[in-house]
C-alpha atoms as a PDB file:
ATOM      1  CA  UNK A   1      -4.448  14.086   4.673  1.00  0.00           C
ATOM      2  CA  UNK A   2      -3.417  10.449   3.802  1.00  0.00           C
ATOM      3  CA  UNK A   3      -5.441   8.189   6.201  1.00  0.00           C
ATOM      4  CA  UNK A   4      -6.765   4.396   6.146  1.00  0.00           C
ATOM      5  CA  UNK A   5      -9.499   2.559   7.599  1.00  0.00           C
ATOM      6  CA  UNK A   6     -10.512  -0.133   9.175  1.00  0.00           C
ATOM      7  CA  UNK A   7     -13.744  -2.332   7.924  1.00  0.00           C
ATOM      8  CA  UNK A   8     -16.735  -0.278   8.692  1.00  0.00           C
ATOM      9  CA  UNK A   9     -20.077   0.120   8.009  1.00  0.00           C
ATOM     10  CA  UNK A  10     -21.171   3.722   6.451  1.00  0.00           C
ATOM     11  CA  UNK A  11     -24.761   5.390   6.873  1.00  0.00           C
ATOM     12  CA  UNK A  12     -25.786   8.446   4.763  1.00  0.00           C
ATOM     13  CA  UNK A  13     -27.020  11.662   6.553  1.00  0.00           C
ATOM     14  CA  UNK A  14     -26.988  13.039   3.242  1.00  0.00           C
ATOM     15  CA  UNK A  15     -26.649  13.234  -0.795  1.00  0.00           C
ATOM     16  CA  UNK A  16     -23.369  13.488  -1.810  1.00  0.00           C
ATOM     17  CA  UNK A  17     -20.422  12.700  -4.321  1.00  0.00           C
ATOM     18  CA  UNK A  18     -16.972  12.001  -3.218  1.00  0.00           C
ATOM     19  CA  UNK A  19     -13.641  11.062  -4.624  1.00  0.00           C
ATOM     20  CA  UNK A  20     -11.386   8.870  -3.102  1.00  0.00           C
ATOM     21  CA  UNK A  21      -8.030   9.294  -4.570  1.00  0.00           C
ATOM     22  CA  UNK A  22      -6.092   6.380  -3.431  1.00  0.00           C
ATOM     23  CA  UNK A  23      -1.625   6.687  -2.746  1.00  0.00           C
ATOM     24  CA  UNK A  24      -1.479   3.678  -5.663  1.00  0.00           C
ATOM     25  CA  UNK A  25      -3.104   6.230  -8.055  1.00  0.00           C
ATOM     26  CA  UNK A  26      -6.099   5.210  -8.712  1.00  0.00           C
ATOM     27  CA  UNK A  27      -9.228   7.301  -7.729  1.00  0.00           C
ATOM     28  CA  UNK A  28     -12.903   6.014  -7.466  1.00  0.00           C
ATOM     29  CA  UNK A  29     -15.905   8.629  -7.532  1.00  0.00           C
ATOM     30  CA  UNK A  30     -18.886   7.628  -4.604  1.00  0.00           C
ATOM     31  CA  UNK A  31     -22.244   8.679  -4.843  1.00  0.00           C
ATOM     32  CA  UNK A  32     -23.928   9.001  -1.485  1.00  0.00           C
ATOM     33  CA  UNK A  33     -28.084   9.377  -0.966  1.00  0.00           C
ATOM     34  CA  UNK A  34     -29.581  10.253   1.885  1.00  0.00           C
ATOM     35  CA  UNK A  35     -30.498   6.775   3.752  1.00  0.00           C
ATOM     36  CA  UNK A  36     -27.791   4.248   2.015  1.00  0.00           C
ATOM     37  CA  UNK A  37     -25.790   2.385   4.104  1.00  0.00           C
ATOM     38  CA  UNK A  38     -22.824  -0.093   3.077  1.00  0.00           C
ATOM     39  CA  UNK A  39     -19.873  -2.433   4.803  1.00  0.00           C
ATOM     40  CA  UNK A  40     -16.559  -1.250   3.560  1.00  0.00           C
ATOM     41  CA  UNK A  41     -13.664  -3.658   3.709  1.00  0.00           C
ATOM     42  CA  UNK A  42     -10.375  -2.456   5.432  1.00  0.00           C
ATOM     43  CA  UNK A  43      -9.066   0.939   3.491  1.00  0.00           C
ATOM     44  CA  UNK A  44      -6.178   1.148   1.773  1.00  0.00           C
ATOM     45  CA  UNK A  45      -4.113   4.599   2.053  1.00  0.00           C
ATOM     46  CA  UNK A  46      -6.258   7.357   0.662  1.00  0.00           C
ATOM     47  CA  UNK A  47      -7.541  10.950   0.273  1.00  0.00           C
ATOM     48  CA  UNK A  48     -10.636  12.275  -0.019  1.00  0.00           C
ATOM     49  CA  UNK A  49     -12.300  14.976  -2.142  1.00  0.00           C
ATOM     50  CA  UNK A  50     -15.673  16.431  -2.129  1.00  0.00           C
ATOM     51  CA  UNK A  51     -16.442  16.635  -5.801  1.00  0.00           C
ATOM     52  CA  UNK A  52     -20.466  17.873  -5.421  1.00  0.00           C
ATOM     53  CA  UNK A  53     -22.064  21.473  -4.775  1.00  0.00           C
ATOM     54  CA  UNK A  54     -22.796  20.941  -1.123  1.00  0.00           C
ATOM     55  CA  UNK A  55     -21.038  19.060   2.449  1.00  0.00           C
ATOM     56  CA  UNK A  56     -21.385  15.377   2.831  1.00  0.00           C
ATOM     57  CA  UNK A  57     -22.366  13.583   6.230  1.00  0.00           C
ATOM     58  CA  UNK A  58     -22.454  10.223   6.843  1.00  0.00           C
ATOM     59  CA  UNK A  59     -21.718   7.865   9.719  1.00  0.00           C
ATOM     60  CA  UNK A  60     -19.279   5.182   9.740  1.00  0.00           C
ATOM     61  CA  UNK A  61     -18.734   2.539  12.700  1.00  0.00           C
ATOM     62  CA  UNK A  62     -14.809   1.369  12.795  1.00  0.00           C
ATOM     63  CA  UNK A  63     -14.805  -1.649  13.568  1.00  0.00           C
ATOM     64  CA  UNK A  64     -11.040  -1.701  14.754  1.00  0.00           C
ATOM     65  CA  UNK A  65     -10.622  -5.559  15.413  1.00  0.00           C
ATOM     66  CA  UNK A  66     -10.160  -5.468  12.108  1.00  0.00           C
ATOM     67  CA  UNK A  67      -7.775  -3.164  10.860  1.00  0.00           C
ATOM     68  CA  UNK A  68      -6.187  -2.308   7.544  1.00  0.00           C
ATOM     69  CA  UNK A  69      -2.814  -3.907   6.729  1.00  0.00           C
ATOM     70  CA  UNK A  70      -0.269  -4.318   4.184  1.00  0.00           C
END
């Protein structure tokens, strides 16, 4: 499903590799360890796919005052 998101920070539960294929068509792989953590900019319209052998968890904190927009 096509979401976006707002800035947020992300905290790995686990290893992982994901790939975010974007509505603009472009696609970027992430590669998660267990214990990284990271502040992600506002999200542009995207999917995501798990691309590894096992499920992902992390934790991401919206922080909805600021949002994505276009």
């Amino acid at each position: 499903r096509v979401h976006t998101h707002p800035a947020s920070f992300v905290y790995a539960l686990t290893d992982g590799k994901l790939k975010v294929h974007y509505t603009d068509g472009t696609s970027e792989v992430v590669e998660l360890k267990a214990g990284d953590y990271m502040y992600a900019d506002p999200e542009k319209p995207h999917q995501t796919e798990n691309i590894g052998d096992k499920s992902v968890k992390f934790l991401m904190v919206e922080l909805k005052e600021h949002p994505y927009k276009q």
